[in-house]
PDB file of N, CA and C in Angstrom:
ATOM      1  N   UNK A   1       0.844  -1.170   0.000  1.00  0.00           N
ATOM      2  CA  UNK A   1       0.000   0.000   0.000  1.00  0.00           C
ATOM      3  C   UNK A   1       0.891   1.236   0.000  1.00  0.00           C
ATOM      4  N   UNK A   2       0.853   2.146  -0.879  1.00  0.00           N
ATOM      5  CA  UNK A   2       1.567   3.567  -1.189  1.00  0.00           C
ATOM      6  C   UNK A   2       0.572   4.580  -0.102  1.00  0.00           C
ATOM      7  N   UNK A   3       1.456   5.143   0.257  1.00  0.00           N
ATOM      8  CA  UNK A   3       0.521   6.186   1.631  1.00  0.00           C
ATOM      9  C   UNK A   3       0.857   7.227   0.819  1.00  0.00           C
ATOM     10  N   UNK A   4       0.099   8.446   0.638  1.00  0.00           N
ATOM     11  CA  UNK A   4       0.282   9.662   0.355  1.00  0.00           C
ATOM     12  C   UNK A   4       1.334  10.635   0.677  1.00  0.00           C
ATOM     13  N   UNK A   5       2.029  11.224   0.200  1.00  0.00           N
ATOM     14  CA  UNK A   5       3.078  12.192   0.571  1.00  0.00           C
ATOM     15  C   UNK A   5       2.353  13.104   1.198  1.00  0.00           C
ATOM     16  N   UNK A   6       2.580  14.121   2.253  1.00  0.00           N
ATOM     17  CA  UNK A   6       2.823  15.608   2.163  1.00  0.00           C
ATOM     18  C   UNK A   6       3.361  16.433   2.566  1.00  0.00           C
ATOM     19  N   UNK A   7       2.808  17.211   2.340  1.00  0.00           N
ATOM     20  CA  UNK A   7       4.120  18.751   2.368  1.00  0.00           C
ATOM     21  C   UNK A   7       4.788  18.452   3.600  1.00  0.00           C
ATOM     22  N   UNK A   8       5.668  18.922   3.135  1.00  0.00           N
ATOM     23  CA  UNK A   8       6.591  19.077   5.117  1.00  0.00           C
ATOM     24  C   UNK A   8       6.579  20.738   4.745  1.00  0.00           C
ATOM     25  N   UNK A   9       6.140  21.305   5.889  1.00  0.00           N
ATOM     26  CA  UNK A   9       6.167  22.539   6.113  1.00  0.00           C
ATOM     27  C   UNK A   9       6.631  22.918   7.741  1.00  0.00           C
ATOM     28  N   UNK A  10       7.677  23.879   7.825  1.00  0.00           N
ATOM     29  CA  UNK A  10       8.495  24.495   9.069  1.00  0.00           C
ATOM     30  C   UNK A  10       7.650  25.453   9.164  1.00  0.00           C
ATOM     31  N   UNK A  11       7.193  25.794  10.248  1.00  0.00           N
ATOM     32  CA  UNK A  11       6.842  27.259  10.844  1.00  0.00           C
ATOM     33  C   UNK A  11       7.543  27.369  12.053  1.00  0.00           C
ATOM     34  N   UNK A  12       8.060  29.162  11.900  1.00  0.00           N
ATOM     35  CA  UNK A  12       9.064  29.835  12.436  1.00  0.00           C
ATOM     36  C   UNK A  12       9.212  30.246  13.673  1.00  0.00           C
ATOM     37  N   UNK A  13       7.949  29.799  14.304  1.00  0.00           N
ATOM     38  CA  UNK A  13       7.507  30.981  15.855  1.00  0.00           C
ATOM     39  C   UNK A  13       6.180  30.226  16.143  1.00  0.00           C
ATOM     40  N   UNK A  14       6.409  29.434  17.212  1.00  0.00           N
ATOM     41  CA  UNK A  14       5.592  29.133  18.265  1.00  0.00           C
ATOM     42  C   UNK A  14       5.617  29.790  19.280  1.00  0.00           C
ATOM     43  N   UNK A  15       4.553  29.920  20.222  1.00  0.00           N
ATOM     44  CA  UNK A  15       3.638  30.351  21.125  1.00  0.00           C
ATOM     45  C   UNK A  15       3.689  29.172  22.161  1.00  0.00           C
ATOM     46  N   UNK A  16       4.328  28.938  23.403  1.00  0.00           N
ATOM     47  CA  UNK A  16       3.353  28.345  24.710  1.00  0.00           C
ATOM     48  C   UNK A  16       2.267  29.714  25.644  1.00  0.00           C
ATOM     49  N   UNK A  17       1.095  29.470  25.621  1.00  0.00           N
ATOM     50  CA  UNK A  17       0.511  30.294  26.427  1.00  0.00           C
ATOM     51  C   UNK A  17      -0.417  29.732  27.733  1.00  0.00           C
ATOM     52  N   UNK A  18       0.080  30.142  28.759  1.00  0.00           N
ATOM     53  CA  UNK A  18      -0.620  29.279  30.078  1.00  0.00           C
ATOM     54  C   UNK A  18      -2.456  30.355  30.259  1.00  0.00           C
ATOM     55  N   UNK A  19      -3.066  29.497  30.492  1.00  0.00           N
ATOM     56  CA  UNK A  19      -4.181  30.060  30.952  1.00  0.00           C
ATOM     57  C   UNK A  19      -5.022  29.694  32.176  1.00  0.00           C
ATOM     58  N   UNK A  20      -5.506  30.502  32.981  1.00  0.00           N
ATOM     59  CA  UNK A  20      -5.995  29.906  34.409  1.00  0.00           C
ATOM     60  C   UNK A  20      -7.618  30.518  34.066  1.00  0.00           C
ATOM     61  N   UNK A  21      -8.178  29.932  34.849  1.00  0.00           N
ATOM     62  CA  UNK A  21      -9.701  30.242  34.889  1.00  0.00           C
ATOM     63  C   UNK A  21      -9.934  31.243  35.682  1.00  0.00           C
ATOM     64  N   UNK A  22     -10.856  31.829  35.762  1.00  0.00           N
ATOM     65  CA  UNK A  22     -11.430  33.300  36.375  1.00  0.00           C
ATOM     66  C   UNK A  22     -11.685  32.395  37.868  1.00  0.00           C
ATOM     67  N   UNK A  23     -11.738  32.855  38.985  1.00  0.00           N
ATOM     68  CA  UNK A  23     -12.289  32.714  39.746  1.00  0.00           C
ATOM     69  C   UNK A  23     -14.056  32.846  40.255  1.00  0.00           C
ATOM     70  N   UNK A  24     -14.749  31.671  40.418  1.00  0.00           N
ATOM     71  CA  UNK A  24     -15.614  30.976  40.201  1.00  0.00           C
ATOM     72  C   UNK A  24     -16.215  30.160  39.608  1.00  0.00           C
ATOM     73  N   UNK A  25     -15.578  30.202  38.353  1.00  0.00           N
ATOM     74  CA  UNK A  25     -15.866  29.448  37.233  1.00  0.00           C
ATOM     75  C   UNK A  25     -15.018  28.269  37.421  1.00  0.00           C
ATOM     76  N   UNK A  26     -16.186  26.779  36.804  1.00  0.00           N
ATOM     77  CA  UNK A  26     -16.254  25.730  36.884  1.00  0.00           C
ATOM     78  C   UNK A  26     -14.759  25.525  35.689  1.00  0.00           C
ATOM     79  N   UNK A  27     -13.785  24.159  35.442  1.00  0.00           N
ATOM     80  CA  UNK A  27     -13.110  24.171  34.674  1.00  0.00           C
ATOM     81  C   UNK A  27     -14.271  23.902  33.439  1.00  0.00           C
ATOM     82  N   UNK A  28     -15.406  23.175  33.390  1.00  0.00           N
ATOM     83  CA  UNK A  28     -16.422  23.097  32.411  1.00  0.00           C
ATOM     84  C   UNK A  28     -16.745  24.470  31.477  1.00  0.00           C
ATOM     85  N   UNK A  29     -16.918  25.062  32.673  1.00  0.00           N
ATOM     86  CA  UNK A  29     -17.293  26.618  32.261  1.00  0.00           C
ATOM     87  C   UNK A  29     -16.138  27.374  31.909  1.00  0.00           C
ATOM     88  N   UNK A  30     -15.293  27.323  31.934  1.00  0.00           N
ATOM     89  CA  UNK A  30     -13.699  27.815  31.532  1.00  0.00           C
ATOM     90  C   UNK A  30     -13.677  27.357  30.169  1.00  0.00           C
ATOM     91  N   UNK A  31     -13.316  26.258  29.920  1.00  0.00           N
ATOM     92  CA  UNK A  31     -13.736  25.034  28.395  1.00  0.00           C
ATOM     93  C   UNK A  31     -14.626  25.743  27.808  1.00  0.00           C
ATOM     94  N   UNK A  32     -16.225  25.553  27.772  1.00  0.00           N
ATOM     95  CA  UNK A  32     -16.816  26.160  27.535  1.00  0.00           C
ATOM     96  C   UNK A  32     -16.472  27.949  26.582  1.00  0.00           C
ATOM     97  N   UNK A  33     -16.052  28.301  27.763  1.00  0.00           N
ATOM     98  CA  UNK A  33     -15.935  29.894  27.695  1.00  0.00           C
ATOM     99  C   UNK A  33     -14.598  30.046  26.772  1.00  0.00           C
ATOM    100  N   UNK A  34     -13.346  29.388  26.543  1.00  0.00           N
ATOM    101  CA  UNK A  34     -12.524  29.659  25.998  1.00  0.00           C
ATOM    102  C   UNK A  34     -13.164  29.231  24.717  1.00  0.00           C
ATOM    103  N   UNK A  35     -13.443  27.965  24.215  1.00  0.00           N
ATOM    104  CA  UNK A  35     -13.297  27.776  23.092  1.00  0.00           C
ATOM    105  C   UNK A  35     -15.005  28.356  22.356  1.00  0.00           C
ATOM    106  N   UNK A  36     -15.649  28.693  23.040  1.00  0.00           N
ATOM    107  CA  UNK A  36     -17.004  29.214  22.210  1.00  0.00           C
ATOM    108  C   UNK A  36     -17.226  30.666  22.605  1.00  0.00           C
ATOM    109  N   UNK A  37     -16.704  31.112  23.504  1.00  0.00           N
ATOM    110  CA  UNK A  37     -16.611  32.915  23.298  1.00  0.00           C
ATOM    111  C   UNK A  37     -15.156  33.645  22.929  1.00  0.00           C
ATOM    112  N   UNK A  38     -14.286  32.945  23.509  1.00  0.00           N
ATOM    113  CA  UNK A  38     -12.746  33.662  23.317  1.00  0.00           C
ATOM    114  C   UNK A  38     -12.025  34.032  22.378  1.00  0.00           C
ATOM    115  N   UNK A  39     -12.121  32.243  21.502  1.00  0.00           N
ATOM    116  CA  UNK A  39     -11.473  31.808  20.455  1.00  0.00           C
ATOM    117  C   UNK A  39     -12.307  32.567  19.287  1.00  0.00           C
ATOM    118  N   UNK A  40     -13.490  31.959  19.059  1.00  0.00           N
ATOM    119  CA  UNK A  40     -14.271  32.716  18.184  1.00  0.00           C
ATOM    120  C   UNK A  40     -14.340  34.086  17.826  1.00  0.00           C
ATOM    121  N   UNK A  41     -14.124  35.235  19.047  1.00  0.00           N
ATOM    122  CA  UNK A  41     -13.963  36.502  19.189  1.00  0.00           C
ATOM    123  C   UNK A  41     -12.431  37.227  18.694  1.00  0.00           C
ATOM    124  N   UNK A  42     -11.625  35.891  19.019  1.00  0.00           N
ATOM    125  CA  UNK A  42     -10.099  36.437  18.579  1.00  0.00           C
ATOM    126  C   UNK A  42     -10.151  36.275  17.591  1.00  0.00           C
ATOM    127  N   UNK A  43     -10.467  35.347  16.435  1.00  0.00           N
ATOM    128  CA  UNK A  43     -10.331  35.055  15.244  1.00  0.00           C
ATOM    129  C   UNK A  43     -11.487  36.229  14.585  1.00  0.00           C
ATOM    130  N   UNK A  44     -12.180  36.859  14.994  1.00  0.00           N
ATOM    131  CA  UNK A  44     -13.276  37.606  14.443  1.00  0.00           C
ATOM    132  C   UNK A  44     -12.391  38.927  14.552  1.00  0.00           C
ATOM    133  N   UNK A  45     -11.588  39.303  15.414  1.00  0.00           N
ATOM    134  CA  UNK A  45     -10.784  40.739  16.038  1.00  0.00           C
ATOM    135  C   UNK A  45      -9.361  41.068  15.154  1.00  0.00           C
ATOM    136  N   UNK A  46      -9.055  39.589  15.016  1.00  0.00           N
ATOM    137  CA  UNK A  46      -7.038  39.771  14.573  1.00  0.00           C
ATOM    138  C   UNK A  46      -7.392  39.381  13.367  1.00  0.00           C
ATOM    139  N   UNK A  47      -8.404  38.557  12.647  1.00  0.00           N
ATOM    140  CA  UNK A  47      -8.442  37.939  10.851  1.00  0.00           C
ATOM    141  C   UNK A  47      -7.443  37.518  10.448  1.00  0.00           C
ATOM    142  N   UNK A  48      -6.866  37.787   9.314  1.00  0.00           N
ATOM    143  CA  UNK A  48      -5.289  37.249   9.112  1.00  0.00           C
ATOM    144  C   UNK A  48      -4.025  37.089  10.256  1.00  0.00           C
ATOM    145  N   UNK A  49      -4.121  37.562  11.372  1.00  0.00           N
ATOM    146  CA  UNK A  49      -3.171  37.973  11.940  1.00  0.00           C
ATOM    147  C   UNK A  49      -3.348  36.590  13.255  1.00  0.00           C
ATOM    148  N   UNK A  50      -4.232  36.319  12.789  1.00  0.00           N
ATOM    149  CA  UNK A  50      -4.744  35.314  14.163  1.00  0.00           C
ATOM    150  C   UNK A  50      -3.421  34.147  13.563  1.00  0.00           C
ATOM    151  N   UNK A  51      -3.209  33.280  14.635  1.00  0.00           N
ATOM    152  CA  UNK A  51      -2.350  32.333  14.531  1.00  0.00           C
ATOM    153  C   UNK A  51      -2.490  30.969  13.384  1.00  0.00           C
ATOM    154  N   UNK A  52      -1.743  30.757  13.105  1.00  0.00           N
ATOM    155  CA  UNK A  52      -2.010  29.267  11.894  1.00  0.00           C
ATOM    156  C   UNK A  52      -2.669  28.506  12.487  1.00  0.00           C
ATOM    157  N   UNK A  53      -2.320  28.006  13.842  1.00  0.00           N
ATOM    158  CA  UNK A  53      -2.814  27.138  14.771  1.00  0.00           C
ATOM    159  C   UNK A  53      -3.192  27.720  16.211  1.00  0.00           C
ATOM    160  N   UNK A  54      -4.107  27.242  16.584  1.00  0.00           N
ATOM    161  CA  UNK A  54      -3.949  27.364  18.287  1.00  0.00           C
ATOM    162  C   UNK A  54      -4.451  26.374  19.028  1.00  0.00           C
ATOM    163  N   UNK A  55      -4.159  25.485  18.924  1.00  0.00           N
ATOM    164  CA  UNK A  55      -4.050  24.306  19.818  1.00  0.00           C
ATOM    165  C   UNK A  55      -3.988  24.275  21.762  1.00  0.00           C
ATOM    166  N   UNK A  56      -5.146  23.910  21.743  1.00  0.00           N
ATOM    167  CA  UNK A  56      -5.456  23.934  23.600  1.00  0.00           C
ATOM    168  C   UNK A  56      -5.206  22.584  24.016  1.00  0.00           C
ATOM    169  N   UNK A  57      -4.867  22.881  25.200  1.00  0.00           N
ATOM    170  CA  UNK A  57      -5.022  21.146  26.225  1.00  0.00           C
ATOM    171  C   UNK A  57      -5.353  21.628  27.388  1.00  0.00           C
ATOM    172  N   UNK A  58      -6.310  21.360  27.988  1.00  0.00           N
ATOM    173  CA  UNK A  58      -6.615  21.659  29.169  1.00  0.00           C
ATOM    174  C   UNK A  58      -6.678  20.482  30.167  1.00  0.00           C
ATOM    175  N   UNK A  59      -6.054  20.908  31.466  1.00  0.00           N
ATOM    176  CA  UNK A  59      -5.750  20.227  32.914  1.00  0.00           C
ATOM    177  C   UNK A  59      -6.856  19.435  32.970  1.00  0.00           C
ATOM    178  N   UNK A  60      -6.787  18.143  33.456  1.00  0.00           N
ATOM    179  CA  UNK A  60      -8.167  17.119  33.793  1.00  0.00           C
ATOM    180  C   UNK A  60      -8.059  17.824  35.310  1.00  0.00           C
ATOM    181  N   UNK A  61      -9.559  18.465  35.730  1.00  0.00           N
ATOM    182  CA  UNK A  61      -9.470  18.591  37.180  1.00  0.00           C
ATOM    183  C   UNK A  61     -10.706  17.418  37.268  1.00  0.00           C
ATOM    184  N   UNK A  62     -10.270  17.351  39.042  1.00  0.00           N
ATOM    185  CA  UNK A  62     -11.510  16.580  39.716  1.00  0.00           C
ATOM    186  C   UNK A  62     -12.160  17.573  40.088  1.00  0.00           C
ATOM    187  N   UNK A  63     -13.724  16.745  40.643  1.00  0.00           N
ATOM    188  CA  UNK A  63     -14.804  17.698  40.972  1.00  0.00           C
ATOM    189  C   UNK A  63     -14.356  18.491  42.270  1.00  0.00           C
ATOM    190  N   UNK A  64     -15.574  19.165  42.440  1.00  0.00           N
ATOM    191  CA  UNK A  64     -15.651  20.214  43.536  1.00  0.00           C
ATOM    192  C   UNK A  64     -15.372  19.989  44.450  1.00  0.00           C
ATOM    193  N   UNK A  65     -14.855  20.551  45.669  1.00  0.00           N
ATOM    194  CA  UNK A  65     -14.859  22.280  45.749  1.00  0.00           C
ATOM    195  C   UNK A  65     -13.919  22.796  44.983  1.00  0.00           C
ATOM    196  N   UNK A  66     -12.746  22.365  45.198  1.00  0.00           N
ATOM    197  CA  UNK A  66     -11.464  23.053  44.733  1.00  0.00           C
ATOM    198  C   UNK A  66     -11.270  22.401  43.238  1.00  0.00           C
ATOM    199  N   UNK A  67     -11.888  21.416  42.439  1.00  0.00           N
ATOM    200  CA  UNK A  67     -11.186  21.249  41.187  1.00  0.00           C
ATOM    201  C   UNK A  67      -9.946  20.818  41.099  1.00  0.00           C
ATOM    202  N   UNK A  68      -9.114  19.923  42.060  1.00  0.00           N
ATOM    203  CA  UNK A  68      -8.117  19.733  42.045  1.00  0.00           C
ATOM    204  C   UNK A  68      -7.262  18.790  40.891  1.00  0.00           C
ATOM    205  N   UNK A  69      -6.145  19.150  40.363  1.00  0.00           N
ATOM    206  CA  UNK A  69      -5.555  18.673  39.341  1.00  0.00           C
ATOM    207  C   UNK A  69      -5.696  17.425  39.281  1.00  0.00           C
ATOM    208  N   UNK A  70      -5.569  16.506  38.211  1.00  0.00           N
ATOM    209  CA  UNK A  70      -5.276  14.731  38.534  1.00  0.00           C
ATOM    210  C   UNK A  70      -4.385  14.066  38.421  1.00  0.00           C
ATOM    211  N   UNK A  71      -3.135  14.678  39.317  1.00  0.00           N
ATOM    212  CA  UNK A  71      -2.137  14.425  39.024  1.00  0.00           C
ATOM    213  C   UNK A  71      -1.130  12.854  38.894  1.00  0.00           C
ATOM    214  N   UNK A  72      -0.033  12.933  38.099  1.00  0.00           N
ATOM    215  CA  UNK A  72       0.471  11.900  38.097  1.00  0.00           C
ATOM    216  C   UNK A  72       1.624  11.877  38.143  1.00  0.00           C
ATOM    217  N   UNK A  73       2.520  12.989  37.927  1.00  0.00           N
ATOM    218  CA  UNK A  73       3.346  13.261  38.860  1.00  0.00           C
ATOM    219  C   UNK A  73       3.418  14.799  39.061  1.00  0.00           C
ATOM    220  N   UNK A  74       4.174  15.100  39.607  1.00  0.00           N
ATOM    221  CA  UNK A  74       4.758  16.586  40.675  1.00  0.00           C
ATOM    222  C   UNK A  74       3.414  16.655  41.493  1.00  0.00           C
ATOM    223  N   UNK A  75       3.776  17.736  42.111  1.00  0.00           N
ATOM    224  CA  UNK A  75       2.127  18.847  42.919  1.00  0.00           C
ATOM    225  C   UNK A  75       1.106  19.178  42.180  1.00  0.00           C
ATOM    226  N   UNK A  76       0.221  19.195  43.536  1.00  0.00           N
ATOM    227  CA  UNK A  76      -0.881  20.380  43.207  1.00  0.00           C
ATOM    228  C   UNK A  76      -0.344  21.495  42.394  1.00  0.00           C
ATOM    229  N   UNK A  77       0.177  22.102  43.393  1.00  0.00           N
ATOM    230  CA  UNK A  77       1.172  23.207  43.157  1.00  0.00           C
ATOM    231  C   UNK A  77       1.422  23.808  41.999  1.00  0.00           C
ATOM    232  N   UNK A  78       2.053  22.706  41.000  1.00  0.00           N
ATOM    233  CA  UNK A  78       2.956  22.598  40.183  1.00  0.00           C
ATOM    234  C   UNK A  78       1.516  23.103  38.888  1.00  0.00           C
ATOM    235  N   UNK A  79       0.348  22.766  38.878  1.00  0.00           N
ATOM    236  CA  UNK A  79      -0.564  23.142  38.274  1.00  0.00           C
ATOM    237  C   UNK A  79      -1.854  24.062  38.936  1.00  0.00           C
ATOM    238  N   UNK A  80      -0.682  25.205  38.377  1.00  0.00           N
ATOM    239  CA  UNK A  80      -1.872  26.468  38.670  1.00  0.00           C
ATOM    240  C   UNK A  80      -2.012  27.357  37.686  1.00  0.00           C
ATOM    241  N   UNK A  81      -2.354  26.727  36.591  1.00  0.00           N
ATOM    242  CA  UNK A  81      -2.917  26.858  35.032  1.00  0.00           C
ATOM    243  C   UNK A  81      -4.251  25.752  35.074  1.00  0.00           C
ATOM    244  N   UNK A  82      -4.943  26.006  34.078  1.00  0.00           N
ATOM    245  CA  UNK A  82      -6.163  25.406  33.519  1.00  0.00           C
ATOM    246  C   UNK A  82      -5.863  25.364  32.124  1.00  0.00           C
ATOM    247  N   UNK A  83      -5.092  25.515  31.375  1.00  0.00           N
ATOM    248  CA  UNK A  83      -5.049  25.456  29.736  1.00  0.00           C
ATOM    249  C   UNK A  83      -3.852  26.035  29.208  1.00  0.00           C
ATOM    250  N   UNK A  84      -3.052  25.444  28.681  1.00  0.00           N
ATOM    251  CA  UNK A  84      -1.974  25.436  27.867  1.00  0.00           C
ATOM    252  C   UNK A  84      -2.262  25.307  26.139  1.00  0.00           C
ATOM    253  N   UNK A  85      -1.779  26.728  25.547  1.00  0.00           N
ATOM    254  CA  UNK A  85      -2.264  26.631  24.314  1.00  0.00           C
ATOM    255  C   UNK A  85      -0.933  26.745  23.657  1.00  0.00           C
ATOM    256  N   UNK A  86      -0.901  26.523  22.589  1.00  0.00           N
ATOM    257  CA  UNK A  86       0.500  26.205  21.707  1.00  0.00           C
ATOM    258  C   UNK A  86      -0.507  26.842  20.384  1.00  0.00           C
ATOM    259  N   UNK A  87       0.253  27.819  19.952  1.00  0.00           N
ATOM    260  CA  UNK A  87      -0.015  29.202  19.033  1.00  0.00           C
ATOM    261  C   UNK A  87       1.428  29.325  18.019  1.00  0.00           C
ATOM    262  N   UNK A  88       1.032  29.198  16.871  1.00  0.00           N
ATOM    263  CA  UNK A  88       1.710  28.454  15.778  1.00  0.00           C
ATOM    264  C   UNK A  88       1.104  29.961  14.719  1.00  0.00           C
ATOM    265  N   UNK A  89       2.610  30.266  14.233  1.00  0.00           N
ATOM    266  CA  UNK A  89       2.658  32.082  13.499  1.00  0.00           C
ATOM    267  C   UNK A  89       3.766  31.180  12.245  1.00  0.00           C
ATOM    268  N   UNK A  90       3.372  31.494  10.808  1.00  0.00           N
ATOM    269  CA  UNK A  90       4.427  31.859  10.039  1.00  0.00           C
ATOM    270  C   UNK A  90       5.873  32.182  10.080  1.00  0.00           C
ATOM    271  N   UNK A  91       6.189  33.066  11.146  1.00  0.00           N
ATOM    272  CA  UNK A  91       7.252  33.531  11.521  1.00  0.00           C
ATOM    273  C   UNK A  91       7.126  34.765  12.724  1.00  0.00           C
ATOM    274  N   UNK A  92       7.914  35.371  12.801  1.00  0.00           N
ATOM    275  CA  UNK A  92       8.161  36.314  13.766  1.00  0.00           C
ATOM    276  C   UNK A  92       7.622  37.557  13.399  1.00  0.00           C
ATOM    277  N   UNK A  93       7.180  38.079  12.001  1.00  0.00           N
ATOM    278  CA  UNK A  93       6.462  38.867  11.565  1.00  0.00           C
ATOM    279  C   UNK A  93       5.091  39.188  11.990  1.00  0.00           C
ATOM    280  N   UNK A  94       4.842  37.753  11.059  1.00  0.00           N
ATOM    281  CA  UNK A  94       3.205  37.212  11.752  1.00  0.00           C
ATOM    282  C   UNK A  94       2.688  37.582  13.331  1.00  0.00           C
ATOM    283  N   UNK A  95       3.632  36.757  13.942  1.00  0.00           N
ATOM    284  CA  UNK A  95       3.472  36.922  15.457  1.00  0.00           C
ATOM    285  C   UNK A  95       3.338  38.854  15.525  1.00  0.00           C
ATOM    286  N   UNK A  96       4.609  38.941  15.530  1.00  0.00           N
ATOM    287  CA  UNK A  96       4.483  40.328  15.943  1.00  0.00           C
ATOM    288  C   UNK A  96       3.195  41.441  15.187  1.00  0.00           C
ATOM    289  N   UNK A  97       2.859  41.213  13.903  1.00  0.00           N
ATOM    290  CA  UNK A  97       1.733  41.918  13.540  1.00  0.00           C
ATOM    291  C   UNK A  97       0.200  41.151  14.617  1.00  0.00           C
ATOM    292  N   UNK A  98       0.312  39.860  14.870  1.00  0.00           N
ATOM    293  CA  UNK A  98      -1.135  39.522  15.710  1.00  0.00           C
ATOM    294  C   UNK A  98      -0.555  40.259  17.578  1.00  0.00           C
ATOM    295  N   UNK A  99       0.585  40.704  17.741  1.00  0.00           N
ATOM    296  CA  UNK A  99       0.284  41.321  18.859  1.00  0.00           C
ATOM    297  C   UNK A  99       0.333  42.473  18.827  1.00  0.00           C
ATOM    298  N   UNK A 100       0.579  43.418  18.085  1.00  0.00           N
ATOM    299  CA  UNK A 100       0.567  44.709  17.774  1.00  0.00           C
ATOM    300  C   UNK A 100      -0.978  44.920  17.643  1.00  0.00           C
ATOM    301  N   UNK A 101      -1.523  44.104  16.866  1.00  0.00           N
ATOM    302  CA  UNK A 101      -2.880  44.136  16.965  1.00  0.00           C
ATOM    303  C   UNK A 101      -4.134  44.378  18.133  1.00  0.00           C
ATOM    304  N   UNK A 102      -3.451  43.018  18.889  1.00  0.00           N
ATOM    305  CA  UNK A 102      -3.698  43.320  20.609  1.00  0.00           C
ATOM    306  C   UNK A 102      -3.618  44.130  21.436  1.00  0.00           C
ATOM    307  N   UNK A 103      -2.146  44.801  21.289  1.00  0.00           N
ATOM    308  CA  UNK A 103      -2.277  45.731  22.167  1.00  0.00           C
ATOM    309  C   UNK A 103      -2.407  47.085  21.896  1.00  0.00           C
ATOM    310  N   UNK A 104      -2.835  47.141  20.105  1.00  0.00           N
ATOM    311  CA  UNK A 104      -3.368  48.314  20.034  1.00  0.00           C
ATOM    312  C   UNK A 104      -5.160  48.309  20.962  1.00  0.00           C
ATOM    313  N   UNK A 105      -5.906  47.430  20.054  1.00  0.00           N
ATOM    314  CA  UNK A 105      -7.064  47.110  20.924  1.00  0.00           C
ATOM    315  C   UNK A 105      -7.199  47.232  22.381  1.00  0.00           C
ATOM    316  N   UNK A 106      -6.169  46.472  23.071  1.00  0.00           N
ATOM    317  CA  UNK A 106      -6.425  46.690  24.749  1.00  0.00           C
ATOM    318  C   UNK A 106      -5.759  48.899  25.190  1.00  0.00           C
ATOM    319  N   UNK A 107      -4.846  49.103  24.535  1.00  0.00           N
ATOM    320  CA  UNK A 107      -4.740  50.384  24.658  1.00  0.00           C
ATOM    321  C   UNK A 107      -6.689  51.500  24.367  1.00  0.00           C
ATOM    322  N   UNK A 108      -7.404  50.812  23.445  1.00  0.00           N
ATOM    323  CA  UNK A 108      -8.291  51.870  23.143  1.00  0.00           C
ATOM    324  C   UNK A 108      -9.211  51.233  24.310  1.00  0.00           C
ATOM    325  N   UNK A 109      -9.246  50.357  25.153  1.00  0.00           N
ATOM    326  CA  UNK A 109      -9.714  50.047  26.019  1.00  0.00           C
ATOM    327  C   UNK A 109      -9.655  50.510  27.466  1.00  0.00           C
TER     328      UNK A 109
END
């Protein structure tokens, strides 16, 4: 069986970005809230400038009260993030035009 070739393509400038949840909010409601108001809104705000990729993984917590991590190794501690996104730019251009973007926006804010 012949498997398909494809492209190999390098991109120049990755992104790790840690994200924690608001205080009160469920990690459900965090999930929720990132990927159906956040994401949607950034890609509607930056257009071209938004990232090639943005790839989330978010922390398995256990239930309530505290949501605690499920860990398997290190601490609690050690996870005081809720979502790790990996943000994938063309190059260093790219990047830098999608944050110029940003912080023109948060400046008229």
């Amino acid at each position: 069986m012949k498997l398909a070739s494809l492209p190999i393509t390098t991109y120049g400038f990755q992104l790790l970005m840690f994200g924690r949840r608001k205080e009160g909010l469920t990690p459900d409601q965090y999930r929720d809230h990132y990927e159906n108001v956040h994401i949607p809104l950034m890609k509607n705000l930056t257009g071209d400038t938004f990232p090639l990729t943005h790839v989330r993984h978010y922390v398995k917590r256990d239930g309530p009260p505290d949501f605690p991590a499920a860990v398997l190794m290190g601490n609690q501690a050690d996870f005081d993030y809720d979502a790790v996104a990996v943000l994938t730019y063309r190059d260093k251009a790219h990047f830098d035009a999608n944050w110029a973007f940003l912080r023109m926006k948060r400046r008229r804010n």
